[in-house]
Protein backbone atom coordinates (compact mmCIF):
# COMPACT_ATOMS: atom_id res chain seq x y z
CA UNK A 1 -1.09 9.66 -15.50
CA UNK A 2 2.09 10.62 -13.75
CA UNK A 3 3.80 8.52 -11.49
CA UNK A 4 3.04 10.79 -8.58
CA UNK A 5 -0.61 10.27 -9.15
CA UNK A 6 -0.15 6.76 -9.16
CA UNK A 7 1.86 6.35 -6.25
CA UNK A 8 -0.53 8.12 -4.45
CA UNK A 9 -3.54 6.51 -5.81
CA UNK A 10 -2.07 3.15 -4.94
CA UNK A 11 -1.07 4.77 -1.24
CA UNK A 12 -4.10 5.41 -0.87
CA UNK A 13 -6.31 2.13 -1.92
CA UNK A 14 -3.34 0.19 0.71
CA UNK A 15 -4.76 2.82 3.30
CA UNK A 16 -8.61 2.98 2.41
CA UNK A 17 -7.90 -1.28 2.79
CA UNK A 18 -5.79 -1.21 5.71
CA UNK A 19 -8.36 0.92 7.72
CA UNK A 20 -11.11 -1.01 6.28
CA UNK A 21 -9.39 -4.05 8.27
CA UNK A 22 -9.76 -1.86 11.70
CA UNK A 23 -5.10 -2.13 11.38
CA UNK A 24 -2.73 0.84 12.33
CA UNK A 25 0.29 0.77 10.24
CA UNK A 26 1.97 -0.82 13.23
CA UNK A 27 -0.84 -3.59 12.71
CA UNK A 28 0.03 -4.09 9.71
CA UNK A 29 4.06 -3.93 10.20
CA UNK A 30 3.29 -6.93 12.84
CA UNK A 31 1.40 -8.65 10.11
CA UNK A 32 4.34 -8.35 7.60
CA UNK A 33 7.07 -10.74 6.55
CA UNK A 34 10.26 -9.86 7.47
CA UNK A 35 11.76 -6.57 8.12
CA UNK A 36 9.97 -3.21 7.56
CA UNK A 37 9.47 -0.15 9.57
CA UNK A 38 6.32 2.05 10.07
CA UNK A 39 7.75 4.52 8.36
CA UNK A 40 8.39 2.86 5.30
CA UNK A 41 4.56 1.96 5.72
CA UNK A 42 3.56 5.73 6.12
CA UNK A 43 5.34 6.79 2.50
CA UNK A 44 3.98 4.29 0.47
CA UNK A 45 0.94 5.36 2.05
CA UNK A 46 1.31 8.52 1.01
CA UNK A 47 3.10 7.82 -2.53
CA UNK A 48 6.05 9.51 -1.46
CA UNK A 49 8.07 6.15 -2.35
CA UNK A 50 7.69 3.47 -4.63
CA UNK A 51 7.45 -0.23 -3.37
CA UNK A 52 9.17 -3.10 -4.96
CA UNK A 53 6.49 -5.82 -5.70
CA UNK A 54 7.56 -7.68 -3.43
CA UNK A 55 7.01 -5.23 -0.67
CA UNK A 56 3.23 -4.68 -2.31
CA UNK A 57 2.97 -8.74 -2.24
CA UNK A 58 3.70 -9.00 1.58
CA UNK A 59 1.44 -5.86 2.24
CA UNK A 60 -1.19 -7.92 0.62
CA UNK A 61 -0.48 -10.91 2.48
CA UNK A 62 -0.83 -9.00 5.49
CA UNK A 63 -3.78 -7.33 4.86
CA UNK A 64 -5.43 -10.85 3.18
CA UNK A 65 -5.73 -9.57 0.12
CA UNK A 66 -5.22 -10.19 -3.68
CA UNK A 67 -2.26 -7.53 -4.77
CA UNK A 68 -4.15 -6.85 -7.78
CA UNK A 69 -7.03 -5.16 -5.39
CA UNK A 70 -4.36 -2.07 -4.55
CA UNK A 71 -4.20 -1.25 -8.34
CA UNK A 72 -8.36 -0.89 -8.36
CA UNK A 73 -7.89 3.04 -9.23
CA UNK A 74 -9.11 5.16 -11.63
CA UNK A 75 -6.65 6.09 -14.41
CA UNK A 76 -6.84 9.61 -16.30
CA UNK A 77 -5.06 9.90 -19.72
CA UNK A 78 -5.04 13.86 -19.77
């Protein structure tokens, strides 16, 4: 799997979570530990960046979650 495809696939579990939880990304910004912006919030989303862990760990806090729930994606060898 390329690390495109998994940046996106874990963009998009934060998202499919996120909305799950009825947040906006500015929600979930408000939510957050310290300093991001809803930018930042919007590339990870869309696996255009890749987030330390310890960005991923305060997302989960946020979002009251385990971390290990944004990794819940299906992984191709081809």
């Amino acid at each position: 799997m390329e690390k495109s495809e998994i940046l996106k696939s874990v963009g998009n579990k934060i998202k499919e979570i996120r909305q799950s939880k009825g947040f906006s990304q500015l929600d979930l910004v408000g939510k957050m530990e310290g300093n991001i912006d809803v930018t930042n919030i919007s590339r990870i989303e869309q696996g255009r960046t890749n987030p330390t862990v310890y960005t991923l760990f305060r997302i989960a806090d946020a979002l009251e979650v385990h971390p290990k729930e944004f990794f819940d994606i299906k992984i191709t060898n081809a």
